[in-house]
N, C-alpha and C. Protein backbone atom coordinates (compact mmCIF):
# COMPACT_ATOMS: atom_id res chain seq x y z
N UNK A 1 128.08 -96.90 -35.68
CA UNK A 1 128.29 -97.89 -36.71
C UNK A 1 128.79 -99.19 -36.09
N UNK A 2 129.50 -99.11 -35.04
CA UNK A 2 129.93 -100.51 -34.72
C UNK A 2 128.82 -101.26 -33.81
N UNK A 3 127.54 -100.64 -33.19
CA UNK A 3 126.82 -101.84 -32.89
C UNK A 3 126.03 -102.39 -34.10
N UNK A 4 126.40 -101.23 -35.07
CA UNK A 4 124.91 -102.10 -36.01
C UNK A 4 126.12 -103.54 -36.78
N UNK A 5 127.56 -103.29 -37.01
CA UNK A 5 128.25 -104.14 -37.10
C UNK A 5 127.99 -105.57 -36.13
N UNK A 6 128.49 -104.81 -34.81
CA UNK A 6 128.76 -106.20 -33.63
C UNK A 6 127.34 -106.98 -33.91
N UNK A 7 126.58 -106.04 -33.80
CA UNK A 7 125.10 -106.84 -33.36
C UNK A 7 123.99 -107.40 -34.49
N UNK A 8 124.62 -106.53 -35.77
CA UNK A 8 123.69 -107.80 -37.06
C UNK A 8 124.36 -108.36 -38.16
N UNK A 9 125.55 -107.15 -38.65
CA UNK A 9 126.22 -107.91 -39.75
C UNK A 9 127.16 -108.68 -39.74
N UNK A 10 127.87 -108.52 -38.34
CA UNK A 10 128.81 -109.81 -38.04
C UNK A 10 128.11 -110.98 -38.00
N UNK A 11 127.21 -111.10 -36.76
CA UNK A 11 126.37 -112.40 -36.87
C UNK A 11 125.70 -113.41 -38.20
N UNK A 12 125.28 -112.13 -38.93
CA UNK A 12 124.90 -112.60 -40.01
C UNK A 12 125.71 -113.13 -41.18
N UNK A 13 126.86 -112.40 -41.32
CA UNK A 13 127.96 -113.12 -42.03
C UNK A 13 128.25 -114.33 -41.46
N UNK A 14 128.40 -114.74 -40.47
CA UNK A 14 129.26 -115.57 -39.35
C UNK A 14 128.48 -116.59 -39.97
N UNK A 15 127.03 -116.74 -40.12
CA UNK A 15 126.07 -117.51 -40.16
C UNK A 15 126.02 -118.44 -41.78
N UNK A 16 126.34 -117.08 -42.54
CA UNK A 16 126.64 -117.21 -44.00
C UNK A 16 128.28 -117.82 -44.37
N UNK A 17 129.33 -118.05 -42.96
CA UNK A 17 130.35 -118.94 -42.89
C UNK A 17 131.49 -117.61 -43.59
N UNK A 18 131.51 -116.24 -43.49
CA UNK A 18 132.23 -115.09 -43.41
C UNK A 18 132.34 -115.24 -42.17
N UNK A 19 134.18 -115.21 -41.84
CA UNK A 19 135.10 -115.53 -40.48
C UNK A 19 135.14 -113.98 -40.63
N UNK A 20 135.65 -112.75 -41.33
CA UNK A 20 136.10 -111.77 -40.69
C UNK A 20 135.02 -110.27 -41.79
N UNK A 21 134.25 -109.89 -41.59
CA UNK A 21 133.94 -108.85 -42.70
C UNK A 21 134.00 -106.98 -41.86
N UNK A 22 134.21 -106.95 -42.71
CA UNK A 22 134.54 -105.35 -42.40
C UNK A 22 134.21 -104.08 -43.16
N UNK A 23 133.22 -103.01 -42.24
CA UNK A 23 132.51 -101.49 -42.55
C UNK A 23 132.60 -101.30 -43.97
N UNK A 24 134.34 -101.02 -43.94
CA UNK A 24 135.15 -100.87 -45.57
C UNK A 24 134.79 -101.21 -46.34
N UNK A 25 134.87 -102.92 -46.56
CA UNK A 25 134.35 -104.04 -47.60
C UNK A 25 132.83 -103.81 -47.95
N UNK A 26 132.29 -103.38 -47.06
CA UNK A 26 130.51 -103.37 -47.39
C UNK A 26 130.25 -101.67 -48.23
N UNK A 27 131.05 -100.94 -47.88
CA UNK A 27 131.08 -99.65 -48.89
C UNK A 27 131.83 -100.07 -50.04
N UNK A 28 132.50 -101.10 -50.26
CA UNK A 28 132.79 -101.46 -51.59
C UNK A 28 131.87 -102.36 -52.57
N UNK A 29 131.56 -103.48 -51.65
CA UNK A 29 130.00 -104.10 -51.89
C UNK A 29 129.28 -103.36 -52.52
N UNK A 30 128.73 -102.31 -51.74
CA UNK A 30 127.61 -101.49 -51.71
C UNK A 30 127.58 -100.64 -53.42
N UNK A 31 128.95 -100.04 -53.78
CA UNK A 31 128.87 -99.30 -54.90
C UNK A 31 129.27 -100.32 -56.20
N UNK A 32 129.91 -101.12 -55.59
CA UNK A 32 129.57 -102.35 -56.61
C UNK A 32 128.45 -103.28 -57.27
N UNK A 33 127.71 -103.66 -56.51
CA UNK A 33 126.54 -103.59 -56.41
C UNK A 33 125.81 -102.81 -57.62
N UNK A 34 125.68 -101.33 -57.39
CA UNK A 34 124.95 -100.31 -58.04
C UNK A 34 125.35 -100.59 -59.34
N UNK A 35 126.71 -100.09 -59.55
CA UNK A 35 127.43 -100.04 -60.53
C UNK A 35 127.26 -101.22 -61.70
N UNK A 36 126.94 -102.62 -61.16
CA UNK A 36 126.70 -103.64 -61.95
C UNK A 36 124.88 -103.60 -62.14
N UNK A 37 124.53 -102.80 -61.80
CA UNK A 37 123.15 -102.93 -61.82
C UNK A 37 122.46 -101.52 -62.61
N UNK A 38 123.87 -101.07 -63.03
CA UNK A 38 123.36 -99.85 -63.81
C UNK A 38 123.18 -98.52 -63.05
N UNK A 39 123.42 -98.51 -61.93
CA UNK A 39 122.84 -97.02 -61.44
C UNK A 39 123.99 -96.23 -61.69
N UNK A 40 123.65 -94.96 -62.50
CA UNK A 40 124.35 -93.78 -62.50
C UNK A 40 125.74 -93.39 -61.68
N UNK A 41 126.58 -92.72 -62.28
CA UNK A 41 128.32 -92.76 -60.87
C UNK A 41 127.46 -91.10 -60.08
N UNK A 42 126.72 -90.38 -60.52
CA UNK A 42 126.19 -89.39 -59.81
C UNK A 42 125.39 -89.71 -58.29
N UNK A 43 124.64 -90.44 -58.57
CA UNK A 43 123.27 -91.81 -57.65
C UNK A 43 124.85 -92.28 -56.30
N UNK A 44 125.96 -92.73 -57.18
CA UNK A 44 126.59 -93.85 -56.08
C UNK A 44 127.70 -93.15 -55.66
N UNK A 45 127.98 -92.05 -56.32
CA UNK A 45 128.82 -91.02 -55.76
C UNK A 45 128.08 -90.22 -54.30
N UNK A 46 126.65 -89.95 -54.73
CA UNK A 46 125.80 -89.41 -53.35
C UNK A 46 125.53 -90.04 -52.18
N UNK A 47 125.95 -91.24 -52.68
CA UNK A 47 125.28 -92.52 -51.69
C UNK A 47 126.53 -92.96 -50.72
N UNK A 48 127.72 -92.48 -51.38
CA UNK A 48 128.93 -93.20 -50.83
C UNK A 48 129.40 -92.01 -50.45
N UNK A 49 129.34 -90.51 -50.28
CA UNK A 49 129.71 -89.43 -49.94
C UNK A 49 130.92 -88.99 -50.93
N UNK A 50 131.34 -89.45 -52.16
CA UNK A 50 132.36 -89.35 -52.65
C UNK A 50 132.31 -87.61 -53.31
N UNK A 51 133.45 -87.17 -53.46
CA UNK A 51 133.44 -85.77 -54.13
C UNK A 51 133.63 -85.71 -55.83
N UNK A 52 134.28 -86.55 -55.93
CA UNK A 52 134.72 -86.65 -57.45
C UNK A 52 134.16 -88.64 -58.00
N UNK A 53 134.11 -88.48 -58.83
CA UNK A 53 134.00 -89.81 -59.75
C UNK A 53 135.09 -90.53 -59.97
N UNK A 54 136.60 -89.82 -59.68
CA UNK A 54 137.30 -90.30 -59.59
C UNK A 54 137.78 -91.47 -58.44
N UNK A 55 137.35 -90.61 -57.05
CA UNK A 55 137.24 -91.53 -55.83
C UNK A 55 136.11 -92.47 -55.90
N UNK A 56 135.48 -92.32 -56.95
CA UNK A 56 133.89 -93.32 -57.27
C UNK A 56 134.80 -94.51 -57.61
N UNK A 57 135.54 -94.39 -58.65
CA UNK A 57 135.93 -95.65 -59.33
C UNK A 57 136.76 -96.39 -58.35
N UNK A 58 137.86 -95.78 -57.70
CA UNK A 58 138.66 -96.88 -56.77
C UNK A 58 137.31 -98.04 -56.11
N UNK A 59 135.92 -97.55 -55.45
CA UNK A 59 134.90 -98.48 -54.59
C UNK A 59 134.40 -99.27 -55.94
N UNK A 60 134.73 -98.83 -56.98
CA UNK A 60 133.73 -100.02 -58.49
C UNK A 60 134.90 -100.96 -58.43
N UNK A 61 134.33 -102.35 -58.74
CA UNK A 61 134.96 -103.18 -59.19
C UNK A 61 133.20 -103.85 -60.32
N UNK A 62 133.92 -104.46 -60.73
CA UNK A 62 132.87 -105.15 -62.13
C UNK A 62 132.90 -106.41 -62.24
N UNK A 63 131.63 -107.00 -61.48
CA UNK A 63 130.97 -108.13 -61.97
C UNK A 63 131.33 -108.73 -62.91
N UNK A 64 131.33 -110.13 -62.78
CA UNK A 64 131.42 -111.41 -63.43
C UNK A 64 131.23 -111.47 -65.11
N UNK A 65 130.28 -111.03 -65.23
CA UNK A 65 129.24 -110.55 -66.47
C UNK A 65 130.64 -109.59 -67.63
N UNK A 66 131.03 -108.40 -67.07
CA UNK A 66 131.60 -107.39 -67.34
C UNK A 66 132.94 -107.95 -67.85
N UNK A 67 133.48 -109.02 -66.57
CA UNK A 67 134.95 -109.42 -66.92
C UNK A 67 134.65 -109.95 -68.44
N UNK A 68 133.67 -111.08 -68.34
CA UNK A 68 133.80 -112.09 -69.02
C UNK A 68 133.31 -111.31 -70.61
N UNK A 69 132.59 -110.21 -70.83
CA UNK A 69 132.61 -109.49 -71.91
C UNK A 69 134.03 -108.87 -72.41
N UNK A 70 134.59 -109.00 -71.28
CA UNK A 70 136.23 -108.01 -71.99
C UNK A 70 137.09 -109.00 -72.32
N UNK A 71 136.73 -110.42 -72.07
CA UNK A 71 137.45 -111.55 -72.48
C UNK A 71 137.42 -111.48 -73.69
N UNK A 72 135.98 -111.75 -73.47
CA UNK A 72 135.56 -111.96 -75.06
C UNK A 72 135.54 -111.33 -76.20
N UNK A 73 135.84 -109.94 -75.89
CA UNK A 73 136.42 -108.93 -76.59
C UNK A 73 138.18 -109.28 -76.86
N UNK A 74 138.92 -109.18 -75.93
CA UNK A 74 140.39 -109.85 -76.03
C UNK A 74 140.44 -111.07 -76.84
N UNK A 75 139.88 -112.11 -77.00
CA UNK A 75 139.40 -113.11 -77.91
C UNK A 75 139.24 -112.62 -79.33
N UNK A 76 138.42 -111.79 -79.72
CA UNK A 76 137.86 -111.82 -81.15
C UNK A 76 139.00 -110.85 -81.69
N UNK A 77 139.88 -110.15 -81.09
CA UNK A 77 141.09 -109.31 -80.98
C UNK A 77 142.11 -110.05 -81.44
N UNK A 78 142.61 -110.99 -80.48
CA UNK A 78 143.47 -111.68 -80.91
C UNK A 78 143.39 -112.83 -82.14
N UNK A 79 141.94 -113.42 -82.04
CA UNK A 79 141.45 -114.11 -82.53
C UNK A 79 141.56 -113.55 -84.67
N UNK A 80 141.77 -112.23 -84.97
CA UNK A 80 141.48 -111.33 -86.40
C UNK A 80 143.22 -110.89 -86.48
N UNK A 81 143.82 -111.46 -85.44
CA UNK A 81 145.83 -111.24 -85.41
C UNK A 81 145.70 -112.11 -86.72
N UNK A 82 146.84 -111.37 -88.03
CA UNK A 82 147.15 -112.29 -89.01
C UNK A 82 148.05 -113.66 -88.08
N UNK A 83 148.26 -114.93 -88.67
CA UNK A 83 148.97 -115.53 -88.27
C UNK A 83 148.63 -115.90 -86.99
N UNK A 84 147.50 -115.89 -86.81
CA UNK A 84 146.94 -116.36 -85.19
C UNK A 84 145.69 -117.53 -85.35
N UNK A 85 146.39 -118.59 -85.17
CA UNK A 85 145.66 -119.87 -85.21
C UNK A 85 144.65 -120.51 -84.14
C-alpha cells in the first residue's frame, strides 16, 4: 500500500494543492462517497472489510445535500414553535 501511496496518490493530491493526505482519509472518502450515492451499508460494509454496520457508520459522514435537508427540516420545526417569529 505505501508505493501505490508514495508513487500516485501523493503526487496526485500534491498536484490538486493537498499538502498532506493519508490511506485512512481515503477509506473514509471511499465509504462516503457510496453512502451519498446510495449504495447499500451491506455493498460498503464488504468493500471496507467492516464486520458490523455499526463500524460502517463511524467511515459515513453525509454530504452537503443531506446536511442541508436536516436544516431544513430544523427550520420548518422551529419555524410551527407557537410564538416563533
Amino acid at each position: 500500500m505505501g508505493w501505490l501511496m508514495s508513487q500516485h496518490v501523493k503526487p496526485l493530491a500534491e498536484e490538486l494543492g493537498m499538502q498532506r493526505i493519508h490511506w485512512h482519509a481515503l477509506r473514509h472518502l471511499n465509504n462516503s462517497l457510496m453512502m451519498n450515492e446510495g449504495v447499500d451499508v451491506a455493498t460498503r460494509m464488504d468493500r471496507l472489510g467492516h464486520v458490523t454496520d455499526r463500524v460502517n457508520l463511524i467511515y459515513s459522514h453525509s454530504g452537503d445535500e443531506a446536511q442541508a435537508g436536516g436544516i431544513g427540516g430544523d427550520r420548518a420545526k422551529i419555524g410551527s414553535c407557537p410564538g416563533h417569529t
